[in-house]
Protein backbone atom coordinates (compact mmCIF):
# COMPACT_ATOMS: atom_id res chain seq x y z
CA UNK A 1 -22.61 -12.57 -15.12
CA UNK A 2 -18.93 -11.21 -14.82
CA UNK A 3 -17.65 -9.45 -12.09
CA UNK A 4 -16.68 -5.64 -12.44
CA UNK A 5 -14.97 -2.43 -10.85
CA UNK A 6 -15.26 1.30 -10.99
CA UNK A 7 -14.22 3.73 -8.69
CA UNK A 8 -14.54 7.49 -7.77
CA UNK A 9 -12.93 9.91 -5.60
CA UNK A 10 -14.99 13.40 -4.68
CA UNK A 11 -12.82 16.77 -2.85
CA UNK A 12 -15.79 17.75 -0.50
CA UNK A 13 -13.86 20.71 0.42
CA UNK A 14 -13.56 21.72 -3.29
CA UNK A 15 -16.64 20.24 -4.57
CA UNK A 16 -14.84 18.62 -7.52
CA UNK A 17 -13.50 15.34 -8.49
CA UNK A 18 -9.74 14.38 -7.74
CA UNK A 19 -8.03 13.81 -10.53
CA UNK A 20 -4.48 12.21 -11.20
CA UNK A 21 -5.46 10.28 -7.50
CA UNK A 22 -3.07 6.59 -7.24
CA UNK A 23 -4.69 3.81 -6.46
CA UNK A 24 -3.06 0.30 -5.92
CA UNK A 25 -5.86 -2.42 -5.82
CA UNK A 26 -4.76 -6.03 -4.20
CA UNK A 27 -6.43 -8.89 -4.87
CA UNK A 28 -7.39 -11.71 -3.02
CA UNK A 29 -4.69 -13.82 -5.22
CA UNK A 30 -1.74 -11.78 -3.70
CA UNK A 31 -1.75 -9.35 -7.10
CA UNK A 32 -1.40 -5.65 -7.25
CA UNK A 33 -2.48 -3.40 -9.60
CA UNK A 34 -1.42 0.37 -10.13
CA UNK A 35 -3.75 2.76 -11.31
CA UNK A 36 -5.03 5.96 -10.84
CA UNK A 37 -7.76 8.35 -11.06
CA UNK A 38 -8.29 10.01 -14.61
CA UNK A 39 -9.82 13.91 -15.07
CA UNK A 40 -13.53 12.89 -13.75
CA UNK A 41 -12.07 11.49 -10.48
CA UNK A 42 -12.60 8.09 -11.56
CA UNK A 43 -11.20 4.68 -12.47
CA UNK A 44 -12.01 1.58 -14.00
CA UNK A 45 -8.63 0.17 -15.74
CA UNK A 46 -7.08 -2.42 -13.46
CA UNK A 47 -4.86 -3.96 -16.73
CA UNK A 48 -6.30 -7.47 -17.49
CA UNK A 49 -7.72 -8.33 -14.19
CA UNK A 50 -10.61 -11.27 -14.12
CA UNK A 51 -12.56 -9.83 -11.31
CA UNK A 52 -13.35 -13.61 -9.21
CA UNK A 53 -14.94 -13.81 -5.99
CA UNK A 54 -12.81 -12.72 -2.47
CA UNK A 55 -11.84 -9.86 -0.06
CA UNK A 56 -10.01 -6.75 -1.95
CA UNK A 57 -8.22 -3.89 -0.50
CA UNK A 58 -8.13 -0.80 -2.68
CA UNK A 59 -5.74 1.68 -1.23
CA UNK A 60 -6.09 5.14 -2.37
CA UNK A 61 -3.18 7.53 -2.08
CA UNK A 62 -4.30 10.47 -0.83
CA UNK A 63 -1.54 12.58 0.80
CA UNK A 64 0.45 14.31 -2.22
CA UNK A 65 -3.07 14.92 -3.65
CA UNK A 66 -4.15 16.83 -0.27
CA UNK A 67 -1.08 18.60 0.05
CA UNK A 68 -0.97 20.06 -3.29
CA UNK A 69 -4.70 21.09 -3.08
CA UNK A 70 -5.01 22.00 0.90
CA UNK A 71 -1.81 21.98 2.47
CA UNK A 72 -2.76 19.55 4.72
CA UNK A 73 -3.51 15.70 5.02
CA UNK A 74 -4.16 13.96 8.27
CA UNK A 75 -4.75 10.93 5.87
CA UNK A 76 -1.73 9.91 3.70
CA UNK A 77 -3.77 7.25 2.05
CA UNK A 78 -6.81 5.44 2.70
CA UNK A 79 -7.87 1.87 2.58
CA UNK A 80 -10.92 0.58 2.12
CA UNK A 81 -11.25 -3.62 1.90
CA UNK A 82 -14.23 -5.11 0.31
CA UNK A 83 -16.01 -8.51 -0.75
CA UNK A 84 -16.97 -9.30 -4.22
CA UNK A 85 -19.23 -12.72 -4.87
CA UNK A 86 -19.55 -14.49 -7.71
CA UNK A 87 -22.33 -13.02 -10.43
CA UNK A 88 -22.07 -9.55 -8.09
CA UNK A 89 -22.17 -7.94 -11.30
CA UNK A 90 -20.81 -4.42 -11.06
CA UNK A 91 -19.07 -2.84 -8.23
CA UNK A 92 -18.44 1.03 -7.75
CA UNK A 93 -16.28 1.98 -4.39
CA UNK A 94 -16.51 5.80 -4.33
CA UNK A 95 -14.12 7.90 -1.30
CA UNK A 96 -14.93 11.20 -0.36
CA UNK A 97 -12.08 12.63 1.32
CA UNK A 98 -11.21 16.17 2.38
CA UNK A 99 -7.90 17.22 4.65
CA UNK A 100 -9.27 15.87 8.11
CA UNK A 101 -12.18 13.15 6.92
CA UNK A 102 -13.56 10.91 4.35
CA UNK A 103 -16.20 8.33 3.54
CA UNK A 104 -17.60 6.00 1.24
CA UNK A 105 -20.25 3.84 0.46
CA UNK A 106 -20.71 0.65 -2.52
CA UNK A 107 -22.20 2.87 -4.97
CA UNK A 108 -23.80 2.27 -8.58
């Protein structure tokens, strides 16, 4: 079973996805990988990444997508590190984020 990755990022304050959101993924290998949030909020292109085993960090930038939406961002970007095993199948790290707070969860 291969190893996958999804992500979504939610406005709670507007109820709507975030869209146009950048995201740089690193890798357990020492590799980074620029992407960012499509229309729906979401993302699942990291290039040609193998998804293997190990600790990831997915940072997402959130400040110039606050700013432009709330005028304010107490968060310029968040990180959120996480552990993938081998045969873990798919993975979906969803943020929540609004001006002053966000949260997130391994999701489906």
């Amino acid at each position: 079973m291969s190893i996958s990755l999804s992500s979504h990022v939610l406005d709670t304050t507007l109820g709507k996805p975030a869209s146009n959101m950048p995201l740089t993924l690193f890798t357990p290998q020492g590799k980074t990988i620029e992407a960012s949030t499509n229309d729906d909020g979401r993302c699942n292109q990291w290039q040609d990444t193998v998804f293997t085993a190990g600790i990831y960090q997915l940072r997402f930038h959130t400040k110039d997508y606050l700013m432009s939406h709330h005028q304010a961002a107490f968060y310029p970007y968040v990180d959120i590190h996480f552990e993938l095993i081998e045969n873990g199948g798919h993975y979906h790290v969803p943020l929540l984020i609004s001006p002053y707070g966000f949260s997130s969860y391994r999701g489906s």
